[in-house]
C-alpha atoms as a PDB file:
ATOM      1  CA  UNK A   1       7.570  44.212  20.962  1.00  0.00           C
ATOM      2  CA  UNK A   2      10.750  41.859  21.807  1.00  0.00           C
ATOM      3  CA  UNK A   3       8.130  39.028  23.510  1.00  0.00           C
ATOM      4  CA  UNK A   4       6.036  39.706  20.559  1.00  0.00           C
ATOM      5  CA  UNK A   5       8.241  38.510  17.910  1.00  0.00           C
ATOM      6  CA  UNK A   6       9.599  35.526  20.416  1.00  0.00           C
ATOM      7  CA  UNK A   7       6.070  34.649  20.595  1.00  0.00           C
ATOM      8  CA  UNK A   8       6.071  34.980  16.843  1.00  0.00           C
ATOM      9  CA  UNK A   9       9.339  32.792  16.227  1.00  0.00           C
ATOM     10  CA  UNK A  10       8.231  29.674  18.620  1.00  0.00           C
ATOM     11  CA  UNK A  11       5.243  29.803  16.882  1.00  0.00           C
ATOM     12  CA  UNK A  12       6.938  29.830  13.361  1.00  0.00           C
ATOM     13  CA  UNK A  13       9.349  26.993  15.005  1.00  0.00           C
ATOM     14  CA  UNK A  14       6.507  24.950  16.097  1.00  0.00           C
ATOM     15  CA  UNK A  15       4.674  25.207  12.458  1.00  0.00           C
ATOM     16  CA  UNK A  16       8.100  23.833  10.763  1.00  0.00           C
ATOM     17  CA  UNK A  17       7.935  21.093  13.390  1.00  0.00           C
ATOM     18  CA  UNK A  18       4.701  20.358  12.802  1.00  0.00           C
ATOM     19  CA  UNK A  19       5.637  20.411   8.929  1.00  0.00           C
ATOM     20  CA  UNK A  20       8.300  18.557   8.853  1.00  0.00           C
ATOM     21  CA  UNK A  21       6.621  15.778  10.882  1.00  0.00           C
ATOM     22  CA  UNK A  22       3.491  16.023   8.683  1.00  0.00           C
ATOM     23  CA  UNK A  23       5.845  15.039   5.782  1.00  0.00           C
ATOM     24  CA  UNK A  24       7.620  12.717   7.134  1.00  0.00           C
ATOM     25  CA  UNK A  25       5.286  10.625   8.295  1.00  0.00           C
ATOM     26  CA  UNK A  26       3.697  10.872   4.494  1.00  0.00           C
ATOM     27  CA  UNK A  27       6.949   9.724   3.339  1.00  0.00           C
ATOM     28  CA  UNK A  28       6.663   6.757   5.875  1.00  0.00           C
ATOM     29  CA  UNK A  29       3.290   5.774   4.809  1.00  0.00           C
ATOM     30  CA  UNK A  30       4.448   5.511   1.302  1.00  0.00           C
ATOM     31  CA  UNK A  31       7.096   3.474   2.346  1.00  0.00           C
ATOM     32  CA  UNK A  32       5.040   1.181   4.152  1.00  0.00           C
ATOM     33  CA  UNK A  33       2.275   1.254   1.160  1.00  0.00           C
ATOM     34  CA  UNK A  34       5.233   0.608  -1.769  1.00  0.00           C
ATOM     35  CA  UNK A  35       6.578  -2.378   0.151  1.00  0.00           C
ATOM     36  CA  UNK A  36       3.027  -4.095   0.789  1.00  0.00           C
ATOM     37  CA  UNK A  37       2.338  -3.280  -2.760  1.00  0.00           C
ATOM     38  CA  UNK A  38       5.907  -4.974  -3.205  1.00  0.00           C
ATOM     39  CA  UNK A  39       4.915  -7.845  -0.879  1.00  0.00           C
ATOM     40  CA  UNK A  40       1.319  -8.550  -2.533  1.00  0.00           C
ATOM     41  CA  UNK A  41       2.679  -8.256  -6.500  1.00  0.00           C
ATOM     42  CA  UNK A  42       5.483 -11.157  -4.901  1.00  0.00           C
ATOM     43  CA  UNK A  43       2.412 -13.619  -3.617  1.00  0.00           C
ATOM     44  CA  UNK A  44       0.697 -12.774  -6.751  1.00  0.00           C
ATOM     45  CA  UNK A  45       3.476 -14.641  -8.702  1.00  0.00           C
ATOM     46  CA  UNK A  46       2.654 -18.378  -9.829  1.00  0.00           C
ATOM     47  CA  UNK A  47       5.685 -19.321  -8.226  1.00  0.00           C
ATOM     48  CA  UNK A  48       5.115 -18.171  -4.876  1.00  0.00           C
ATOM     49  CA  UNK A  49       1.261 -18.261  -5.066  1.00  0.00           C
ATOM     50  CA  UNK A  50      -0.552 -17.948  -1.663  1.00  0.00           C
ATOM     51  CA  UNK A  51      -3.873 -17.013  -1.653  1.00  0.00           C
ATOM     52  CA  UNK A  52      -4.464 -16.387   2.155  1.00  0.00           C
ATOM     53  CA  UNK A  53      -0.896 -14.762   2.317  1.00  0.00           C
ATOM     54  CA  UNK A  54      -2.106 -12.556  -0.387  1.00  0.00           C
ATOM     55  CA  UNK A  55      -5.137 -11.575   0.641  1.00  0.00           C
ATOM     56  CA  UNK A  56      -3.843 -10.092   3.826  1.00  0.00           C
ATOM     57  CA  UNK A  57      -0.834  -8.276   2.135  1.00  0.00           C
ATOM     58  CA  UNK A  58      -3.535  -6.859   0.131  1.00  0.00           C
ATOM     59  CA  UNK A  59      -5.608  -5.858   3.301  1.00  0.00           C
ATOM     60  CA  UNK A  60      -2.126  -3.837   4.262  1.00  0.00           C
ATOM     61  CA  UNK A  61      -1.559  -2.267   1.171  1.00  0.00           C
ATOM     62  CA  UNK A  62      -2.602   1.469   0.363  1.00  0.00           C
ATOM     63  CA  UNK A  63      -4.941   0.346  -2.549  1.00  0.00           C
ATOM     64  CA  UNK A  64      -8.325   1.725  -2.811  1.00  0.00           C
ATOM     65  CA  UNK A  65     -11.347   0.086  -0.820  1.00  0.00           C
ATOM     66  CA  UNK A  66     -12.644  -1.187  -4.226  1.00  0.00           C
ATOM     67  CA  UNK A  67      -9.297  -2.320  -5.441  1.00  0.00           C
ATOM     68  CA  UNK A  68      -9.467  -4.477  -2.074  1.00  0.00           C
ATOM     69  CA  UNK A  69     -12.640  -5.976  -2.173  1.00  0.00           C
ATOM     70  CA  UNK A  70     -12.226  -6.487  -6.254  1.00  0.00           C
ATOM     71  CA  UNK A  71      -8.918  -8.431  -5.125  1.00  0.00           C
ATOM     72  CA  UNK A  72     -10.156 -10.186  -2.245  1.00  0.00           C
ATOM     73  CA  UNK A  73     -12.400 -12.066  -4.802  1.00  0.00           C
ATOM     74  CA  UNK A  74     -10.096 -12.787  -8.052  1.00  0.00           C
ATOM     75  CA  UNK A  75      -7.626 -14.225  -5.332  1.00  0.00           C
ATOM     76  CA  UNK A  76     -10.367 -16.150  -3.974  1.00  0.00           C
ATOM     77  CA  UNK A  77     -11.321 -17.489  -7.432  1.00  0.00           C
ATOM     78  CA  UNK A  78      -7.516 -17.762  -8.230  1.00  0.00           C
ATOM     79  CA  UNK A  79      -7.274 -20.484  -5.361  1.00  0.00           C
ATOM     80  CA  UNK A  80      -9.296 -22.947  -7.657  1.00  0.00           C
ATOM     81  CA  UNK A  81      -7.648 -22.500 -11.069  1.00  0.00           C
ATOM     82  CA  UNK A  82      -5.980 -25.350 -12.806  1.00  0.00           C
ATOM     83  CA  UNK A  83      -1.966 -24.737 -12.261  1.00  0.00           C
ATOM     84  CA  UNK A  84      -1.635 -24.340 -16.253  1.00  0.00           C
ATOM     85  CA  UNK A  85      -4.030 -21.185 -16.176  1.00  0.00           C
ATOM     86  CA  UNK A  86      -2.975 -19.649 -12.913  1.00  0.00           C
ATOM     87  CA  UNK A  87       0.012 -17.271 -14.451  1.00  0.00           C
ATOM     88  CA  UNK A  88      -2.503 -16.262 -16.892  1.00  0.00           C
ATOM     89  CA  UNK A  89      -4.940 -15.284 -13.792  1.00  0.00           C
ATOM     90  CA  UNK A  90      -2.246 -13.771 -11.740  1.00  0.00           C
ATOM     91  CA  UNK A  91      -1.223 -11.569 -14.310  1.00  0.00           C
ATOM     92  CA  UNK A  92      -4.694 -10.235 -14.578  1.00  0.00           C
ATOM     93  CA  UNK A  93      -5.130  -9.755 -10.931  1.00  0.00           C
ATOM     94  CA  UNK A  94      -2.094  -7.806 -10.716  1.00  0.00           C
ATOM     95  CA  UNK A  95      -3.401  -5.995 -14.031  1.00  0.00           C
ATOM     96  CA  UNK A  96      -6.633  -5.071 -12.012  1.00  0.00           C
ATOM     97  CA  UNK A  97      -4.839  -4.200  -8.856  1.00  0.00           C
ATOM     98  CA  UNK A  98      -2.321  -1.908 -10.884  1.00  0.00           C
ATOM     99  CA  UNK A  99       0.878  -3.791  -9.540  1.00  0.00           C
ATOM    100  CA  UNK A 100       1.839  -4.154 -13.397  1.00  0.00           C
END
C-alpha cells in the first residue's frame, strides 16, 4: 500500500512537471509571437519602412498561414508605392494583419 501511493505521488509530481512546463513554454511562445508582432507593426511604419525586413518578421510572427501569405503580398505591392501614399498603405496592411 505504502509503494502504492509513492508510486502514486511521483506520478502526480511528474504530471505537475509536465504541467508546469507545458505552460510555460505557452507563455514563452506568446512572448516570442507578441514581440515579432511588435517587430513587424515597427517595419510596417512609413518611417522605418523595410519591405524585406518585414516580410521575414512576418514569417516569425504567430499570425495565421493566410494572414502570412495575404501580407507577404501587400508588402510586396507596398515596395512600389509613391512615398506620399505609403502611410496610407501601411496602415491598411497593419489593418489586415490585425497589428492595429
Amino acid at each position: 500500500m505504502l509503494l502504492r501511493v509513492l508510486i502514486s505521488g511521483c506520478t502526480l509530481l511528474v504530471l505537475s512537471l509536465t504541467l508546469a512546463s507545458t505552460v510555460v513554454s505557452a507563455e514563452t511562445a506568446t512572448t516570442a509571437n507578441a514581440a515579432a508582432d511588435d517587430q513587424l507593426r515597427h517595419l510596417l511604419m512609413p518611417e522605418h519602412f523595410d519591405a524585406d525586413a518585414a516580410i521575414a518578421a512576418l514569417e516569425a510572427s504567430g499570425l495565421s498561414a493566410r494572414n502570412k501569405i495575404m501580407g507577404k503580398a501587400t508588402i510586396d505591392s507596398a515596395r512600389t508605392t509613391p512615398k506620399n501614399q505609403l502611410p496610407t498603405a501601411l496602415e491598411q496592411i497593419r489593418v489586415l494583419l490585425g497589428l492595429e
